[in-house]
C-alpha atoms as a PDB file:
ATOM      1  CA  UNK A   1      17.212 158.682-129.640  1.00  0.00           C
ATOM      2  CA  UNK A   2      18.604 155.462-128.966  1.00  0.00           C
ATOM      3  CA  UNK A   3      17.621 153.335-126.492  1.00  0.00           C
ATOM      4  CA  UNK A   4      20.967 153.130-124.616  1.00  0.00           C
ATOM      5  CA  UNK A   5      20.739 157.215-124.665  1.00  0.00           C
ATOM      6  CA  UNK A   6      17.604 157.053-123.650  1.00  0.00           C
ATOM      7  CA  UNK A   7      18.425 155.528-120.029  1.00  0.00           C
ATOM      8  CA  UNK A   8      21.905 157.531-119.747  1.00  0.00           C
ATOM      9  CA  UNK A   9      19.556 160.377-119.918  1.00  0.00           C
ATOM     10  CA  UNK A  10      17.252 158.662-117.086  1.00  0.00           C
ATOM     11  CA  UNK A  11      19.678 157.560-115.355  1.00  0.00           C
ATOM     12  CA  UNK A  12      22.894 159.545-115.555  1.00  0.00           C
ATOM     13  CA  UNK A  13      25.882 157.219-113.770  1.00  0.00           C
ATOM     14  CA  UNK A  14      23.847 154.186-113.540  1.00  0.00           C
ATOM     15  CA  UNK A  15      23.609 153.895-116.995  1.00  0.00           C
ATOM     16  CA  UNK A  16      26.872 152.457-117.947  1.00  0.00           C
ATOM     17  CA  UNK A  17      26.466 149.414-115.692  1.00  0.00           C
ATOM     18  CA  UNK A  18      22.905 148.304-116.659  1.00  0.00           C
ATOM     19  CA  UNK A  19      24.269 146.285-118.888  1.00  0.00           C
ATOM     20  CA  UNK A  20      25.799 144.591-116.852  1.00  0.00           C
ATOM     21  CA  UNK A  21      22.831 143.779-114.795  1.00  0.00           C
ATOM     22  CA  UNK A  22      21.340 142.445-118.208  1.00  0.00           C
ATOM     23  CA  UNK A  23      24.063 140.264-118.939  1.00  0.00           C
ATOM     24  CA  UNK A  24      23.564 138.543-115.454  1.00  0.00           C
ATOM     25  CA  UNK A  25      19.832 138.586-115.968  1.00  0.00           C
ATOM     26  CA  UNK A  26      20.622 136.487-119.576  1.00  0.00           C
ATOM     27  CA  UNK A  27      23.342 134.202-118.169  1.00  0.00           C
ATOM     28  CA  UNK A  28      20.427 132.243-116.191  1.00  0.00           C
ATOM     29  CA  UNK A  29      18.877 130.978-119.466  1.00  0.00           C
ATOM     30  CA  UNK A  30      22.940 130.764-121.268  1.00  0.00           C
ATOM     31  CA  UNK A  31      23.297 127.098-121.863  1.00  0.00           C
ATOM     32  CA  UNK A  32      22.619 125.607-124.821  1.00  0.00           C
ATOM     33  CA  UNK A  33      19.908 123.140-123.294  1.00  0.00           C
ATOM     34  CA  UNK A  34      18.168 125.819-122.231  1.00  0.00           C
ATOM     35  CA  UNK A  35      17.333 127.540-125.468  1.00  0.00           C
ATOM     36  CA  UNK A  36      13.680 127.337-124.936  1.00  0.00           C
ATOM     37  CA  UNK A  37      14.120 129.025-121.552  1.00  0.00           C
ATOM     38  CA  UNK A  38      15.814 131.834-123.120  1.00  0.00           C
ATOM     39  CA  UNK A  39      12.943 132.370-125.485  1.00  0.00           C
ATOM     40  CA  UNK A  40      10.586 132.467-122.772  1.00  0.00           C
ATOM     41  CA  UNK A  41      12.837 134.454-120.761  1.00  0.00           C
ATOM     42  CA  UNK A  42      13.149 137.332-123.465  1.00  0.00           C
ATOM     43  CA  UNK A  43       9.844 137.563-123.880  1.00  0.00           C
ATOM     44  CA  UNK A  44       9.113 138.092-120.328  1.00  0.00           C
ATOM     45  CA  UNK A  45      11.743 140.791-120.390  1.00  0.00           C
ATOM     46  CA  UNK A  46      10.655 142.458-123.525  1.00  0.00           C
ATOM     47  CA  UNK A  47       7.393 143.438-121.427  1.00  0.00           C
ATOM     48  CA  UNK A  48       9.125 144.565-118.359  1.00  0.00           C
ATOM     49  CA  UNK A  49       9.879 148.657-118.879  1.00  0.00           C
ATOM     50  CA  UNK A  50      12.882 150.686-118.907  1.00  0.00           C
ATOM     51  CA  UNK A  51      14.820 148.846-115.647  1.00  0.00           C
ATOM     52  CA  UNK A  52      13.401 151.444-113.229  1.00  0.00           C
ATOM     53  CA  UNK A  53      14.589 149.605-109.950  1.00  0.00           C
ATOM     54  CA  UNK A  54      17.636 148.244-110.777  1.00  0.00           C
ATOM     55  CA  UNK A  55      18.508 151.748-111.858  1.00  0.00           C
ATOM     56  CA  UNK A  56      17.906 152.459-108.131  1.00  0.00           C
ATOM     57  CA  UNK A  57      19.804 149.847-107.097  1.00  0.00           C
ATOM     58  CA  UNK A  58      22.901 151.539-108.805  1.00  0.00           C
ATOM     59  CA  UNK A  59      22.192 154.636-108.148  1.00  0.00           C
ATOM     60  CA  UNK A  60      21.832 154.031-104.507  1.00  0.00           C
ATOM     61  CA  UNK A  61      25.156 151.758-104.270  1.00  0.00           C
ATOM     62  CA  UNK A  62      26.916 154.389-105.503  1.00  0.00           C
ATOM     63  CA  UNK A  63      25.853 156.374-102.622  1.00  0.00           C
ATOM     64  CA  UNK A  64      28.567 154.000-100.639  1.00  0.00           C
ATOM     65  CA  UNK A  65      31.642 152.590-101.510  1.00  0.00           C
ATOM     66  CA  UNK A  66      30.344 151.612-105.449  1.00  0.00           C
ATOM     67  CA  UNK A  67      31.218 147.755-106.170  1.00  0.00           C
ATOM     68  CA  UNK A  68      29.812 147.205-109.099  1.00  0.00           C
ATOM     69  CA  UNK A  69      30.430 143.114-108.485  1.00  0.00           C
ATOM     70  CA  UNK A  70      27.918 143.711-105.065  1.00  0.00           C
ATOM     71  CA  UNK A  71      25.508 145.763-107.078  1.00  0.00           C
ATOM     72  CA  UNK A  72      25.370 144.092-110.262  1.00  0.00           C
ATOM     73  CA  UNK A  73      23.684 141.187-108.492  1.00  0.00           C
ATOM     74  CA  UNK A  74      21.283 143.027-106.243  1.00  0.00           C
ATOM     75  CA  UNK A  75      20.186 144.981-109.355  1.00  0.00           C
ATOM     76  CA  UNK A  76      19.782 142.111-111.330  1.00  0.00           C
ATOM     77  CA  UNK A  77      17.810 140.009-107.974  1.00  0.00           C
ATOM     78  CA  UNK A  78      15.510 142.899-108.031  1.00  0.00           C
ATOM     79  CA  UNK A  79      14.715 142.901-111.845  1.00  0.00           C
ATOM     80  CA  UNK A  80      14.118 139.380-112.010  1.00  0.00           C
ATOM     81  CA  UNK A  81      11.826 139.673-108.918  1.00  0.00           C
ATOM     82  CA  UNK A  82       9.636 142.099-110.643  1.00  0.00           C
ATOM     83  CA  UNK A  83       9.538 140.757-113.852  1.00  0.00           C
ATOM     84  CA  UNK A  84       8.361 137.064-112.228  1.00  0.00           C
ATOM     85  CA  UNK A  85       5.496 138.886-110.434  1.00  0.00           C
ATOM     86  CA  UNK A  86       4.511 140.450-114.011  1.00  0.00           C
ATOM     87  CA  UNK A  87       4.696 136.244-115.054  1.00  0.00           C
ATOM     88  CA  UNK A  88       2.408 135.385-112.809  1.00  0.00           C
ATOM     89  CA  UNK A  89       0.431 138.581-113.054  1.00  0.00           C
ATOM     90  CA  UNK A  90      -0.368 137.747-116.728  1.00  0.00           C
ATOM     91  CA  UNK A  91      -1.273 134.074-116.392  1.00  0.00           C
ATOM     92  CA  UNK A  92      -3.660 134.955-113.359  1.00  0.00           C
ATOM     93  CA  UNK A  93      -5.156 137.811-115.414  1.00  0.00           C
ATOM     94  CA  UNK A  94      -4.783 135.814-118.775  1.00  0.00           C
ATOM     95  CA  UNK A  95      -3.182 138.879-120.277  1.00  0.00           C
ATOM     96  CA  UNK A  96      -2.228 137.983-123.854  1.00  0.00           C
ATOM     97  CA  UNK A  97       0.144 141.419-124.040  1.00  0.00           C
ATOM     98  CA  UNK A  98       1.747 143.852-121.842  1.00  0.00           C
ATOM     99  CA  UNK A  99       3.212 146.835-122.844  1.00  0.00           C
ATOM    100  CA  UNK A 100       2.439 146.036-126.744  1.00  0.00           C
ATOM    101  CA  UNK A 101       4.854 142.566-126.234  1.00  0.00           C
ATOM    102  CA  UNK A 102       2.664 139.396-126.281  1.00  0.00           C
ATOM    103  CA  UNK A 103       3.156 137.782-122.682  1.00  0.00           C
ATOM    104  CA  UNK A 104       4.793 134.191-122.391  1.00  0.00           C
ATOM    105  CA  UNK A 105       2.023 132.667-121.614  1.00  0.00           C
ATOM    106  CA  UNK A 106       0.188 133.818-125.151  1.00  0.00           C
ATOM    107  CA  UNK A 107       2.997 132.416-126.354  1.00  0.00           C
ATOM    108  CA  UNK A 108       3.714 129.243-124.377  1.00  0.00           C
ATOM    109  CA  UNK A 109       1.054 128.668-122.400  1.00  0.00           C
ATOM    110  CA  UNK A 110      -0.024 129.206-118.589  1.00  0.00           C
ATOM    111  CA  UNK A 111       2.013 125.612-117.025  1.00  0.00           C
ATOM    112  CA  UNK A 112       5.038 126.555-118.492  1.00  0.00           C
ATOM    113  CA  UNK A 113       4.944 130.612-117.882  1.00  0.00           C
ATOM    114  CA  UNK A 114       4.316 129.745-113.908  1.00  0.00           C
ATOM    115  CA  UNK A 115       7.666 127.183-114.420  1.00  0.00           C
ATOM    116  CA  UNK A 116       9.506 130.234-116.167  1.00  0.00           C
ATOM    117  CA  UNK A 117       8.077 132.752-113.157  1.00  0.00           C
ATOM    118  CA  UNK A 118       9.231 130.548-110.327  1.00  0.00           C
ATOM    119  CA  UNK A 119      12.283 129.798-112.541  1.00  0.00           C
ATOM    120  CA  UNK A 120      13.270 133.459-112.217  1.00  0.00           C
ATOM    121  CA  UNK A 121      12.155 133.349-107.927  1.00  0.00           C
ATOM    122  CA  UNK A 122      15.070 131.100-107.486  1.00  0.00           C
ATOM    123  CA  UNK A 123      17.482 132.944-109.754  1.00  0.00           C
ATOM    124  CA  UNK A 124      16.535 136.244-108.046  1.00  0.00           C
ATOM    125  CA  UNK A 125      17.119 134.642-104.760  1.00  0.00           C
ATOM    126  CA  UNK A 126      20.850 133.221-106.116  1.00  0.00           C
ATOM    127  CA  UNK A 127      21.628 136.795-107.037  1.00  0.00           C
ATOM    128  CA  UNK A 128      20.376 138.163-103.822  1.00  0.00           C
ATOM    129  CA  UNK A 129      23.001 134.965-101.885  1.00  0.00           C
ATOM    130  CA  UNK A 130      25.924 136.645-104.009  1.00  0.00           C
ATOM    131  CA  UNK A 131      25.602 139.558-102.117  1.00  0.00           C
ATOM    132  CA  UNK A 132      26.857 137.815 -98.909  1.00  0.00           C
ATOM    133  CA  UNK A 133      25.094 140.331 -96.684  1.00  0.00           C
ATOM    134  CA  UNK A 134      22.627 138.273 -94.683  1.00  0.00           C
ATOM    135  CA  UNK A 135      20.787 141.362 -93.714  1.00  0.00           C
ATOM    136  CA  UNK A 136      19.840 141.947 -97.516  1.00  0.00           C
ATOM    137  CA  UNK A 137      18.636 138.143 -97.863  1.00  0.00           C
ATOM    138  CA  UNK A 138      16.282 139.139 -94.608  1.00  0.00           C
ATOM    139  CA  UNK A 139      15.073 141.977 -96.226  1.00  0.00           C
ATOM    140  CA  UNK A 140      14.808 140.287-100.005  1.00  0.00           C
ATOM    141  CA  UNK A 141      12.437 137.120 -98.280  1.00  0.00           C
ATOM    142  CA  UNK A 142      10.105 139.325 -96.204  1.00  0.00           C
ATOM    143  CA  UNK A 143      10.017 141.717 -99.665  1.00  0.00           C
ATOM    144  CA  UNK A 144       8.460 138.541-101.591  1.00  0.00           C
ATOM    145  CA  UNK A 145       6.186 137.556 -98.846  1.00  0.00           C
ATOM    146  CA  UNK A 146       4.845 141.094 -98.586  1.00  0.00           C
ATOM    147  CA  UNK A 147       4.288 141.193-102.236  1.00  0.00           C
ATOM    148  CA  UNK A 148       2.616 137.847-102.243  1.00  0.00           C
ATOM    149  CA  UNK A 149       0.493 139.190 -99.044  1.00  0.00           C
ATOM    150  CA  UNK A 150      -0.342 142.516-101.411  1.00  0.00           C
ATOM    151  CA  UNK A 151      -2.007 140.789-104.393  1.00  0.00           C
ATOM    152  CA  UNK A 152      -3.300 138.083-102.420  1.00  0.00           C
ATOM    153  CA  UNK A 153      -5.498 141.234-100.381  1.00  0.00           C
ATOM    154  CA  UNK A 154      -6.180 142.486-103.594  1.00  0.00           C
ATOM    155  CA  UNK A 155      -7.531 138.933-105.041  1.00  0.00           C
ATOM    156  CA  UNK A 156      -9.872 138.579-102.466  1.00  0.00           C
ATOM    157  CA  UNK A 157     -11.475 141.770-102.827  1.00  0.00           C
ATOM    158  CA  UNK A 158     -12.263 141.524-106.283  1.00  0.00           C
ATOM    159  CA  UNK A 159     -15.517 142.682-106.900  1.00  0.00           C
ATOM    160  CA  UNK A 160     -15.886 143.764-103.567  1.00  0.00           C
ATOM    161  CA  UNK A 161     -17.416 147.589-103.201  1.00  0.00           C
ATOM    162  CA  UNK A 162     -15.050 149.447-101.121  1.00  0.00           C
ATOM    163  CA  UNK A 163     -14.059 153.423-101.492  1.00  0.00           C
ATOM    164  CA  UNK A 164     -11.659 153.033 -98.381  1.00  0.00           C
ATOM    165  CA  UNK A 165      -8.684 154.631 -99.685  1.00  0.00           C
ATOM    166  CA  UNK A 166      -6.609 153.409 -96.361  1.00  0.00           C
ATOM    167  CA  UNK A 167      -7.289 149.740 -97.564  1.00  0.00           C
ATOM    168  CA  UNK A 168      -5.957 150.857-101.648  1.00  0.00           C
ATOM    169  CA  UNK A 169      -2.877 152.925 -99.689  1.00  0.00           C
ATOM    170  CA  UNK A 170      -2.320 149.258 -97.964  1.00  0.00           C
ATOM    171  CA  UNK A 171      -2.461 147.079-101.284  1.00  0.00           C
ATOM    172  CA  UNK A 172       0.247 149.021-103.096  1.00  0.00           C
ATOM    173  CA  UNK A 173       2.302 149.343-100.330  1.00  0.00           C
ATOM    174  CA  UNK A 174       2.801 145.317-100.516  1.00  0.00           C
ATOM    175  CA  UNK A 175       2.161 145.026-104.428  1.00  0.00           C
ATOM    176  CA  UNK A 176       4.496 147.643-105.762  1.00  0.00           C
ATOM    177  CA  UNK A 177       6.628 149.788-103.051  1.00  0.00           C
ATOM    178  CA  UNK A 178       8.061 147.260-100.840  1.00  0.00           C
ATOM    179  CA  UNK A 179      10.333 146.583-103.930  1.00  0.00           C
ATOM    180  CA  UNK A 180      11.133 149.709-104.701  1.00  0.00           C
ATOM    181  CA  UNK A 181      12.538 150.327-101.320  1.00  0.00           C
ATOM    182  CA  UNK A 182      14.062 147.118-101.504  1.00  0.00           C
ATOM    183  CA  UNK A 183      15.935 148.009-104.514  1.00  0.00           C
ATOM    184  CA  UNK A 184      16.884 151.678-103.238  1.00  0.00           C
ATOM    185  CA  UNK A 185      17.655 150.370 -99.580  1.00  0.00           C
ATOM    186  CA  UNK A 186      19.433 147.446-100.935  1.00  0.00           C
ATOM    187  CA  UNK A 187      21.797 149.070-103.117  1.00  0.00           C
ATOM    188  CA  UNK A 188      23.110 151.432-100.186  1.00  0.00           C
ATOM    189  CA  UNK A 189      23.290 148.429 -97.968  1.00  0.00           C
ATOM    190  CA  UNK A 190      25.690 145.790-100.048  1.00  0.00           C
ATOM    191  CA  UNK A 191      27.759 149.047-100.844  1.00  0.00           C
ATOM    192  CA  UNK A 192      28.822 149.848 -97.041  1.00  0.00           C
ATOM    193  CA  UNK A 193      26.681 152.910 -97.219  1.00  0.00           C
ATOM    194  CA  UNK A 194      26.003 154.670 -93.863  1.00  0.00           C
ATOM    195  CA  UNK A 195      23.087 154.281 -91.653  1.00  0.00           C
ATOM    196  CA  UNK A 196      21.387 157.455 -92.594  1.00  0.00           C
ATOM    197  CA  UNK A 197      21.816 157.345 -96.754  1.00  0.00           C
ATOM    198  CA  UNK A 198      20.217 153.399 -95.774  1.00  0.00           C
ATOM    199  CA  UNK A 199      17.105 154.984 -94.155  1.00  0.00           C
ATOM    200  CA  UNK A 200      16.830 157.769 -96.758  1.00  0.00           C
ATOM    201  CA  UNK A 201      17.105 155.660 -99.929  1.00  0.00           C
ATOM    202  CA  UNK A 202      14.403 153.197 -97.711  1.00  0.00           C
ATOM    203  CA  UNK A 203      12.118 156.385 -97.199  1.00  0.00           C
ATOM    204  CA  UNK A 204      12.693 157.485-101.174  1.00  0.00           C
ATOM    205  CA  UNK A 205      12.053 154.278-102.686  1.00  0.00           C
ATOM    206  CA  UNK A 206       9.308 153.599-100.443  1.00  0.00           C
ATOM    207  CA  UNK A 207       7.339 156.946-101.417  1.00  0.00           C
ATOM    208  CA  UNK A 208       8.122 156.707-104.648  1.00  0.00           C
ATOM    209  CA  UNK A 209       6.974 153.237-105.354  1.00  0.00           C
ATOM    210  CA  UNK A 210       3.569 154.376-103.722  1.00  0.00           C
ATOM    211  CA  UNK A 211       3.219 157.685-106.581  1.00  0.00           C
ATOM    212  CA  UNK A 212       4.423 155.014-109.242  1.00  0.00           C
ATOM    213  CA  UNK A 213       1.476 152.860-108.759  1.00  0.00           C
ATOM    214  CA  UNK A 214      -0.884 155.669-108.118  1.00  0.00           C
ATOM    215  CA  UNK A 215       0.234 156.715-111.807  1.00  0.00           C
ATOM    216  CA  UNK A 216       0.184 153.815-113.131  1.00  0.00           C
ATOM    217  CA  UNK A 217      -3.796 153.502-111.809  1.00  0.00           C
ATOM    218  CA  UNK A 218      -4.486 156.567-113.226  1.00  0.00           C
ATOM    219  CA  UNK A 219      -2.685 155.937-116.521  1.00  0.00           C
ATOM    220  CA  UNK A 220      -5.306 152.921-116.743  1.00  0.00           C
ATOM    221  CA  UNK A 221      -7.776 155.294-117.363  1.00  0.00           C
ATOM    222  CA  UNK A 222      -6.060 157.981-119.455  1.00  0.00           C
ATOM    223  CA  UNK A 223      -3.159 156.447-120.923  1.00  0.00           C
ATOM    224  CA  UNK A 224      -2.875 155.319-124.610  1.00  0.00           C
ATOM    225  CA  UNK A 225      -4.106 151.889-124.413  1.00  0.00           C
ATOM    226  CA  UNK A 226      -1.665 150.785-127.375  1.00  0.00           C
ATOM    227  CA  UNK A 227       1.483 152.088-124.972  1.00  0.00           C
ATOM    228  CA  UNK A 228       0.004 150.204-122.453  1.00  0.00           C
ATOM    229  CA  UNK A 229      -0.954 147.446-123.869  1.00  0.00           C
ATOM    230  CA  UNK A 230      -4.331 146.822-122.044  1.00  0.00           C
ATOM    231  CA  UNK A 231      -7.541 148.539-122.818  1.00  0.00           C
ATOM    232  CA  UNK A 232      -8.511 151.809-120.887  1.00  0.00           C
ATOM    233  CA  UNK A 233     -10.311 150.763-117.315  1.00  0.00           C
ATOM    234  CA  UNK A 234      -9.120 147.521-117.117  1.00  0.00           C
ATOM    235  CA  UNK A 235      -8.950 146.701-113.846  1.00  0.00           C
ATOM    236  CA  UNK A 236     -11.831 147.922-113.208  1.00  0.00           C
ATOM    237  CA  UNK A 237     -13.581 145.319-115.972  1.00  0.00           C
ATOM    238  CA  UNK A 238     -11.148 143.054-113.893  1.00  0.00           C
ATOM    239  CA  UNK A 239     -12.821 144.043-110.286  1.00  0.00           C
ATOM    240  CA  UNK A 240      -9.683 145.798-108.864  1.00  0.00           C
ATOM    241  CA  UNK A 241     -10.911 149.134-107.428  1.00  0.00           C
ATOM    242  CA  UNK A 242      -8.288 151.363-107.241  1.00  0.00           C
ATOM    243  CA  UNK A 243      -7.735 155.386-106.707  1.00  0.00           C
ATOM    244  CA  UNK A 244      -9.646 157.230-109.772  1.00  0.00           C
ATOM    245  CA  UNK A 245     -12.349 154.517-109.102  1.00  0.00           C
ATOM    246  CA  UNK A 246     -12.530 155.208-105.343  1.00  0.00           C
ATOM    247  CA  UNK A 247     -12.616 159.121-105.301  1.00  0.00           C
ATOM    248  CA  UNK A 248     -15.419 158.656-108.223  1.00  0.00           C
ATOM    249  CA  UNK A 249     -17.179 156.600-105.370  1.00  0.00           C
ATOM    250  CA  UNK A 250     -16.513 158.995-102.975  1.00  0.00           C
ATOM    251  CA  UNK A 251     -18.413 161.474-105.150  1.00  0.00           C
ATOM    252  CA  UNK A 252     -20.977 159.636-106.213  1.00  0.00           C
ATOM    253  CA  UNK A 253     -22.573 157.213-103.538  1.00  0.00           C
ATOM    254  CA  UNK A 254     -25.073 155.713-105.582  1.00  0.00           C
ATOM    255  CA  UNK A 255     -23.012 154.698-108.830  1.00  0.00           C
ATOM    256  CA  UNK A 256     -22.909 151.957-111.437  1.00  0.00           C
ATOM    257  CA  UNK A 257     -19.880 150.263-110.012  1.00  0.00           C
ATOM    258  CA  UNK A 258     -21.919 149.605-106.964  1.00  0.00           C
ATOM    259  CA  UNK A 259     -24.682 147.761-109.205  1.00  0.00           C
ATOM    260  CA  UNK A 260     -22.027 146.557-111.340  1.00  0.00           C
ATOM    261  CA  UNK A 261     -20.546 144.340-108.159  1.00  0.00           C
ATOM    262  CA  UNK A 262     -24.108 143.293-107.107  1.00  0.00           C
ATOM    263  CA  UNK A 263     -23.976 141.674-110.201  1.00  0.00           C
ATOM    264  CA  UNK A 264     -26.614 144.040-112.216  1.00  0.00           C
ATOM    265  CA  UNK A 265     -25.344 144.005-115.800  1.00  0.00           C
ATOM    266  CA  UNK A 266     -22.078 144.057-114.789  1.00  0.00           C
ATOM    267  CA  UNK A 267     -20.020 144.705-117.893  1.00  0.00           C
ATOM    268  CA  UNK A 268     -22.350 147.115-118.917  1.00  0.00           C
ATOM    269  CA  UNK A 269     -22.667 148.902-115.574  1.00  0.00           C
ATOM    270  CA  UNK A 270     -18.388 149.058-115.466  1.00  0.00           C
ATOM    271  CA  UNK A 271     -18.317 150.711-119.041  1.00  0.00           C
ATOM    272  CA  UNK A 272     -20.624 153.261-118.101  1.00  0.00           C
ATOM    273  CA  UNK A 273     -18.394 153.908-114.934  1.00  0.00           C
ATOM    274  CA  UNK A 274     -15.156 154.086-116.748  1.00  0.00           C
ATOM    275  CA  UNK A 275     -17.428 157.114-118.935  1.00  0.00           C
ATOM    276  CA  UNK A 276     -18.247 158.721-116.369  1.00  0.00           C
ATOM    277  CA  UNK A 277     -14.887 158.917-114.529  1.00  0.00           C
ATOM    278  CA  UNK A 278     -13.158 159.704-117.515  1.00  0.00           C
ATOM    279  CA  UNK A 279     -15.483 162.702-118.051  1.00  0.00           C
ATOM    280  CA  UNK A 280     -14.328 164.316-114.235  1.00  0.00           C
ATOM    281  CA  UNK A 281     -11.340 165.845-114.612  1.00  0.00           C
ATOM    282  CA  UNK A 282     -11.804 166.711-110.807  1.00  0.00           C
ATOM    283  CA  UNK A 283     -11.156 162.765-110.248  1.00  0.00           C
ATOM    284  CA  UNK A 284      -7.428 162.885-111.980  1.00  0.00           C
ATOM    285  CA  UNK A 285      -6.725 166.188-110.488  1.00  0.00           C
ATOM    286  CA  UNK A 286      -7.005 164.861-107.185  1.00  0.00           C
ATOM    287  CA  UNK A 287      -5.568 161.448-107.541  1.00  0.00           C
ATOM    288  CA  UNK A 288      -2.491 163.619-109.276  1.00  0.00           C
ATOM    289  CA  UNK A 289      -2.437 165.720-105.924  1.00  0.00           C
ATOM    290  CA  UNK A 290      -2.111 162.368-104.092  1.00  0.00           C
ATOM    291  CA  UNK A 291       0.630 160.943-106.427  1.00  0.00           C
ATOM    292  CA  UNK A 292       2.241 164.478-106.270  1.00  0.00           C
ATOM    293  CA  UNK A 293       2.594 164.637-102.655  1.00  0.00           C
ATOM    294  CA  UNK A 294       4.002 161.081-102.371  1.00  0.00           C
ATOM    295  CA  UNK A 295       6.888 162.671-104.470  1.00  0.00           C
ATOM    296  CA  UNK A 296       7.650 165.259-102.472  1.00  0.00           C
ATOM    297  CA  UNK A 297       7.839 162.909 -99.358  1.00  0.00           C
ATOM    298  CA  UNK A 298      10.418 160.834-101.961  1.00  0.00           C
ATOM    299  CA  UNK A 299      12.605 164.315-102.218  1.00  0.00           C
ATOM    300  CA  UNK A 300      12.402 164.996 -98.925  1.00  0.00           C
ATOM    301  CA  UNK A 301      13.380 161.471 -98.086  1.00  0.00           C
ATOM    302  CA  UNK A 302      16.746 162.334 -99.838  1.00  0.00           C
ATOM    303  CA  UNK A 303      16.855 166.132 -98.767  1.00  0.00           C
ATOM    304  CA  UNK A 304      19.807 165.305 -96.736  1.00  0.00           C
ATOM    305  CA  UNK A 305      21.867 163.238 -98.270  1.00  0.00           C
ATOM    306  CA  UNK A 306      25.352 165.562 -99.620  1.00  0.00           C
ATOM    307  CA  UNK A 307      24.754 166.941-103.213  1.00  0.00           C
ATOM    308  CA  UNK A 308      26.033 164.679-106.181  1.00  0.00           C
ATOM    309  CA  UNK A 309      25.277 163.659-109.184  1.00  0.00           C
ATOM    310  CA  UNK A 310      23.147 160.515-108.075  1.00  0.00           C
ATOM    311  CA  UNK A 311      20.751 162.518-106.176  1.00  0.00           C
ATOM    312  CA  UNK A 312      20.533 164.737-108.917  1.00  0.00           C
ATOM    313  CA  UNK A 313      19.201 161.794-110.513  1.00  0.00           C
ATOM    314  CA  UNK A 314      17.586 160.575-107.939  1.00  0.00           C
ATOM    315  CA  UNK A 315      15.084 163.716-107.884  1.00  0.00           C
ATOM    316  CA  UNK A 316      14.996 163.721-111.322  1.00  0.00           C
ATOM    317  CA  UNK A 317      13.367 159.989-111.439  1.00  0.00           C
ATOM    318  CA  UNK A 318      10.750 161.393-109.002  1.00  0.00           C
ATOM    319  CA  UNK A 319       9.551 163.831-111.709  1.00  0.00           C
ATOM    320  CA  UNK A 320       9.995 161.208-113.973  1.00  0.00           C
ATOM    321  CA  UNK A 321       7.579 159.123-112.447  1.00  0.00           C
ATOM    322  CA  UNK A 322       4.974 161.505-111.836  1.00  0.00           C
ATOM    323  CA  UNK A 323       5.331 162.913-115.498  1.00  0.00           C
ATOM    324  CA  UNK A 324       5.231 159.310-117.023  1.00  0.00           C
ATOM    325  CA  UNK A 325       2.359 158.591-120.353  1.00  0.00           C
ATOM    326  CA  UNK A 326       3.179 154.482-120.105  1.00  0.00           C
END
């Protein structure tokens, strides 16, 4: 299967105007002066997934009255935010490859890959201006400054022992949700959509964002680390405690993470963690049963909104997100 049939599958409708999307998302590194800027700028795409959320984005404009010269940009704003975060991501984690693609900083170094991921802030906030809906450029600023607020919680609790799941359910509210409601409110917004399909598509993108990082923290312990590019339990070995680590807490009071983050033989103390969570399958059960019902509060975000094709897709990304290997 080709790659192009592989998101008209995914995405149904949507499909067709991705590349669109992509073509705006080039034409910021087009002129010729800037050839080294559209090196960089591939590369940081070529680790950035299947264009989940400005899939949304279409999907969710089409929910209104479709413009595909309102939506392209949004979609395209929303990409480009996301893939800027996974920039800076990689440089503050030193990450030499995501998703099997060596990261631009491996490749050009740490100054110039923070350049290239405020490069792509500015062009995601051009986009976003293109819109002309001054309610969407609200909603875009207090998006970035809720993401910045989500990993800058999460930085300074590295290391920190903590099984509060209320505090984890906070961090990936601001790290990863807020943009995916952005994208899914956004679309139905620059598209004249109605007040209600605004508030559902908020509610979906909002829940769904929440399963898609609670899969994507479980996939760091039982996903095939050459799909994800990153060994098994890595942010754990990085001092990020999040879900499978937490209910393994839960379970366990007296554990090695907690020595581990007193600083008795840490690395060593983290491996033998990582075994032991790996070998309770209770652990993933549950933390699936978490992800699982954050997907049904995603459906039943959208449970009203008039049958069509979109929402067909629509529900069928929710599955597709829970199913998800990488």
């Amino acid at each position: 299967m080709t790659r192009n049939e592989e998101l008209e599958n995914l995405y149904g409708p949507a499909a067709k105007d991705l590349p669109a999307v992509t073509e705006l998302i080039q034409s910021v590194a087009s002129q010729p002066e800037l050839e080294f800027l559209r090196q960089m700028l591939s590369a940081a795409l070529a680790g950035s997934g299947k264009l989940l959320r400005p899939a949304i984005s279409l999907l969710s404009a089409r929910l209104g009255e479709y413009n595909l010269s309102l939506a392209a940009p949004l979609a395209a704003s929303v990409e480009l935010l996301h893939t800027a975060t996974l920039v800076h991501d990689d440089v503050i984690d030193q990450a030499d490859q995501r998703r099997g693609e060596p990261t631009p900083n491996a490749l050009f170094g740490n100054s110039a890959s923070v350049m290239l991921g405020d490069y792509m802030f500015a062009n995601a906030a051009d986009f976003i201006a293109q819109t002309d809906k001054p309610i969407v450029v609200r909603k875009f600023a207090k998006t970035i400054m809720e993401m910045a607020q989500g990993e800058l919680v999460q930085d300074s609790h590295v290391f920190e022992y903590s099984d509060d799941i209320n505090r984890y359910l906070n961090q990936i509210r601001g790290k990863t949700a807020v943009l995916f409601a952005t994208a899914a409110e956004g679309g139905a917004i620059v598209c004249d959509a109605d007040r209600d399909t605004i508030s559902a598509m908020r509610g979906y993108g909002m829940n769904l964002g929440m399963a898609f990082q609670v899969v994507d923290d479980i996939l760091d312990f039982t996903g095939d680390a050459s799909l994800m590019g990153k060994p098994i339990g890595s942010d754990l070995m990085s001092g990020n405690i999040t879900l499978p680590a937490i209910l393994y807490m839960q379970k366990n009071p007296s554990n090695p993470i907690q020595h581990a983050f007193e600083g008795v033989r840490r690395t060593s103390n983290i491996k033998k963690a990582i075994k032991e969570i790996l070998a309770d399958d209770s652990i993933f059960w549950e933390a699936k049963n978490i992800a699982r019902e954050m997907c049904d509060e995603a459906r039943e975000s959208i449970d009203d909104l008039p049958d069509s094709t979109e929402k067909k897709v629509l529900l069928n990304l929710v599955e597709y997100t829970f199913s998800r290997e990488h």
